[in-house]
C-alpha atoms as a PDB file:
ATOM      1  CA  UNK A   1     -76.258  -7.820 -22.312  1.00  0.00           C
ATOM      2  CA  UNK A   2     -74.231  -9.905 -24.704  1.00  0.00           C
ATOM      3  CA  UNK A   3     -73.670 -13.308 -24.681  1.00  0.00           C
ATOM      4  CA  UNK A   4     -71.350 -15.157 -25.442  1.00  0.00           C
ATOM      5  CA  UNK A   5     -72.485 -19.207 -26.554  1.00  0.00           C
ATOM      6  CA  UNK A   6     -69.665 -21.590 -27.029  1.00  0.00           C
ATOM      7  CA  UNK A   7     -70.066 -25.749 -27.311  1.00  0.00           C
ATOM      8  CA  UNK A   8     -68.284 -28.327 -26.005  1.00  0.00           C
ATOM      9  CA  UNK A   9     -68.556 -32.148 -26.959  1.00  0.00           C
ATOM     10  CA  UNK A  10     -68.062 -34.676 -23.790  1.00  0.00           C
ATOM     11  CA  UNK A  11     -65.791 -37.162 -24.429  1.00  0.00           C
ATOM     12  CA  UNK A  12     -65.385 -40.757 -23.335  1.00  0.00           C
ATOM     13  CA  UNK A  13     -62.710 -39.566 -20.437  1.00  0.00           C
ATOM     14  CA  UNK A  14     -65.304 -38.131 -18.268  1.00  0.00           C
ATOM     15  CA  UNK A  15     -64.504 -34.692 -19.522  1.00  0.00           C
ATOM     16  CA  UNK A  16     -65.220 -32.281 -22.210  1.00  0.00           C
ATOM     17  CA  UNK A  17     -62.952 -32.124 -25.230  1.00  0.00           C
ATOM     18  CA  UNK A  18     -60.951 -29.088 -25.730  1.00  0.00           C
ATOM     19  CA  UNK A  19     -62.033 -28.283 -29.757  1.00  0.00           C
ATOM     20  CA  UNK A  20     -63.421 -25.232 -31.366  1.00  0.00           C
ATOM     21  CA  UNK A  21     -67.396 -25.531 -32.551  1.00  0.00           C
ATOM     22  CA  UNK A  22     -68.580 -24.162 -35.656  1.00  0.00           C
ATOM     23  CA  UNK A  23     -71.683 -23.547 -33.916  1.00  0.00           C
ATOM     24  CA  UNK A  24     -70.767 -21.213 -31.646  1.00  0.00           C
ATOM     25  CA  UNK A  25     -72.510 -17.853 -32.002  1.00  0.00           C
ATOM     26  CA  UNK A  26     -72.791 -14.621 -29.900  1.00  0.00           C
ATOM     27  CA  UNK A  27     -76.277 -12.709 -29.945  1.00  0.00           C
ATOM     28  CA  UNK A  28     -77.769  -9.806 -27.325  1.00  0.00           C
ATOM     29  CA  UNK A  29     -80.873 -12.428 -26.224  1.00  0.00           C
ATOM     30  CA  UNK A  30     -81.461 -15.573 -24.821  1.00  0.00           C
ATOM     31  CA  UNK A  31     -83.751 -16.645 -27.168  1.00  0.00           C
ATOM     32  CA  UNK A  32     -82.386 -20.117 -28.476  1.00  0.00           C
ATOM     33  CA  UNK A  33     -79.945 -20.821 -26.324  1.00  0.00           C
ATOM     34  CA  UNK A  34     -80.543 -24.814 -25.517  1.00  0.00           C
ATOM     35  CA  UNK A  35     -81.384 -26.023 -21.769  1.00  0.00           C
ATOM     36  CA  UNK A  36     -80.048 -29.041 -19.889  1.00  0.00           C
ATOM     37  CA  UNK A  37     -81.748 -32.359 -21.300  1.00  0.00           C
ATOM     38  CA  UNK A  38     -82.639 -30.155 -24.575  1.00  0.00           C
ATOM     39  CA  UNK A  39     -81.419 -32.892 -28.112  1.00  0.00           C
ATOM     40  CA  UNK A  40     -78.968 -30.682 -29.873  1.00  0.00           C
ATOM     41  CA  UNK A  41     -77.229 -31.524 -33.492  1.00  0.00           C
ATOM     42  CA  UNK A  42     -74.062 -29.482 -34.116  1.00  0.00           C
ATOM     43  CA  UNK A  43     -73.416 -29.516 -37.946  1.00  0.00           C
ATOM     44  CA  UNK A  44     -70.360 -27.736 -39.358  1.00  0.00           C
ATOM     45  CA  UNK A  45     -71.495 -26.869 -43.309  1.00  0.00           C
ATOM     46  CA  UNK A  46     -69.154 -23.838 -43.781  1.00  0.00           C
ATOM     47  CA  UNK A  47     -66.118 -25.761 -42.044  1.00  0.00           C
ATOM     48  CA  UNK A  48     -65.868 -29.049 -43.075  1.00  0.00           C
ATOM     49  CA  UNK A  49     -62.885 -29.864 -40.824  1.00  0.00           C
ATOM     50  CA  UNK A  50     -64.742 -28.580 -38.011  1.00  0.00           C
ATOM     51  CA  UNK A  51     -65.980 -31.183 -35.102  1.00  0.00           C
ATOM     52  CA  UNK A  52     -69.258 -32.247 -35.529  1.00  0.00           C
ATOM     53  CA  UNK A  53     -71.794 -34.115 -33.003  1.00  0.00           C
ATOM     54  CA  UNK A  54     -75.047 -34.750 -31.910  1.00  0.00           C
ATOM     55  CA  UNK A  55     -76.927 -35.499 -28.140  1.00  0.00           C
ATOM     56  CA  UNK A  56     -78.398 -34.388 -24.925  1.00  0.00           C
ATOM     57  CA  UNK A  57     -76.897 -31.169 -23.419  1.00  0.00           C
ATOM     58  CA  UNK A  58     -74.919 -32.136 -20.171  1.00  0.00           C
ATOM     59  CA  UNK A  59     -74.941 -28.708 -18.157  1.00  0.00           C
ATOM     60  CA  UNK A  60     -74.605 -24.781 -18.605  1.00  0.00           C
ATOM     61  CA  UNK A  61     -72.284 -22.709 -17.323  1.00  0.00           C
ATOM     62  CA  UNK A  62     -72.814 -18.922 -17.311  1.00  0.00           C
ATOM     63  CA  UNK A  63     -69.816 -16.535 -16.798  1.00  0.00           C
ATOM     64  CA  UNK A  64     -70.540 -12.980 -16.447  1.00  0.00           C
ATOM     65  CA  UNK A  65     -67.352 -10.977 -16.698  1.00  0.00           C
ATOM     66  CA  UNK A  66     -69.109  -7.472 -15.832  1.00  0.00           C
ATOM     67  CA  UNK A  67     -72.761  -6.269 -15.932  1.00  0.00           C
ATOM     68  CA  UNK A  68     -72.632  -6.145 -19.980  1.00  0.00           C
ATOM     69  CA  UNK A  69     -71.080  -9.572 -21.143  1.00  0.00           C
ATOM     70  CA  UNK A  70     -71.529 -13.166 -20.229  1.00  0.00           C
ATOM     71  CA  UNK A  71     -70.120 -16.226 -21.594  1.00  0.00           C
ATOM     72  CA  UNK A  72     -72.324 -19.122 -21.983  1.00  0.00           C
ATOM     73  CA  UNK A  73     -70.642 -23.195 -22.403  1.00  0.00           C
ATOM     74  CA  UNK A  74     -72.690 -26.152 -23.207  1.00  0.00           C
ATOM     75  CA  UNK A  75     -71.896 -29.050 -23.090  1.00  0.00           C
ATOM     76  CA  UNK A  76     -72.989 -31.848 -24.962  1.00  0.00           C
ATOM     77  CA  UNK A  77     -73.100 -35.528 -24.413  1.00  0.00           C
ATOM     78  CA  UNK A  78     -73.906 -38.828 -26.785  1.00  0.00           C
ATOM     79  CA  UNK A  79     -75.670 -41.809 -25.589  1.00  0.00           C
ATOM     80  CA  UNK A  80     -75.696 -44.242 -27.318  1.00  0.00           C
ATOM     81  CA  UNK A  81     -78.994 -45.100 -25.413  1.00  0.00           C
ATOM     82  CA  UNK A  82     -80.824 -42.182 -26.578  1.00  0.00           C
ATOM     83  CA  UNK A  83     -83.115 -43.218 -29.687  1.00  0.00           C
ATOM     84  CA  UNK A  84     -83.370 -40.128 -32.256  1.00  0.00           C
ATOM     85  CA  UNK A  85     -86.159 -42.047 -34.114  1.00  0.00           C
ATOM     86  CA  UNK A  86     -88.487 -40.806 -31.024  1.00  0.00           C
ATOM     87  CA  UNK A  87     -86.611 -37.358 -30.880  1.00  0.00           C
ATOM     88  CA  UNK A  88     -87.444 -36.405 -34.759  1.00  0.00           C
ATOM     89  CA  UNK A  89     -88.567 -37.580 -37.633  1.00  0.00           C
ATOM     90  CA  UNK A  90     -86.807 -36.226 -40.830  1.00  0.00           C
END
């Protein structure tokens, strides 16, 4: 199967923001897809324009438009609660 892994960032509305991710990929395995609660850093290097940001994913959804291709959105929320110090240390 392939998927399809696209991110979203949540904004301050309640609701994710509608903007592209330079860190959306496709690949044929789940491998390193992140899970609910998982710390994730989206960093655009190749597209400096592109949105970047940084927290705790929100939820999953998986849409599987036949038995060969699903779509995969994460979203990803900030709190300003959350203290990376503890996450990593760099």
């Amino acid at each position: 199967m392939k998927y399809y892994v696209t991110f979203q960032e949540f904004g301050p509305n309640g609701r994710p923001i509608d903007h592209p991710s330079a860190s959306d990929f496709e690949t044929d395995g789940l491998g390193m897809i992140p899970n609910v609660g998982d710390y994730v850093q989206l960093i655009a290097m190749s597209k400096p324009d592109a949105p970047q940001y940084s927290g705790r994913v929100k939820s999953r959804l998986f849409r599987y438009f036949n038995d060969e291709t699903c779509g995969i959105n994460i979203v990803v929320e900030d709190n300003k609660n959350d203290d990376w110090g503890a996450v990593i240390k760099e």
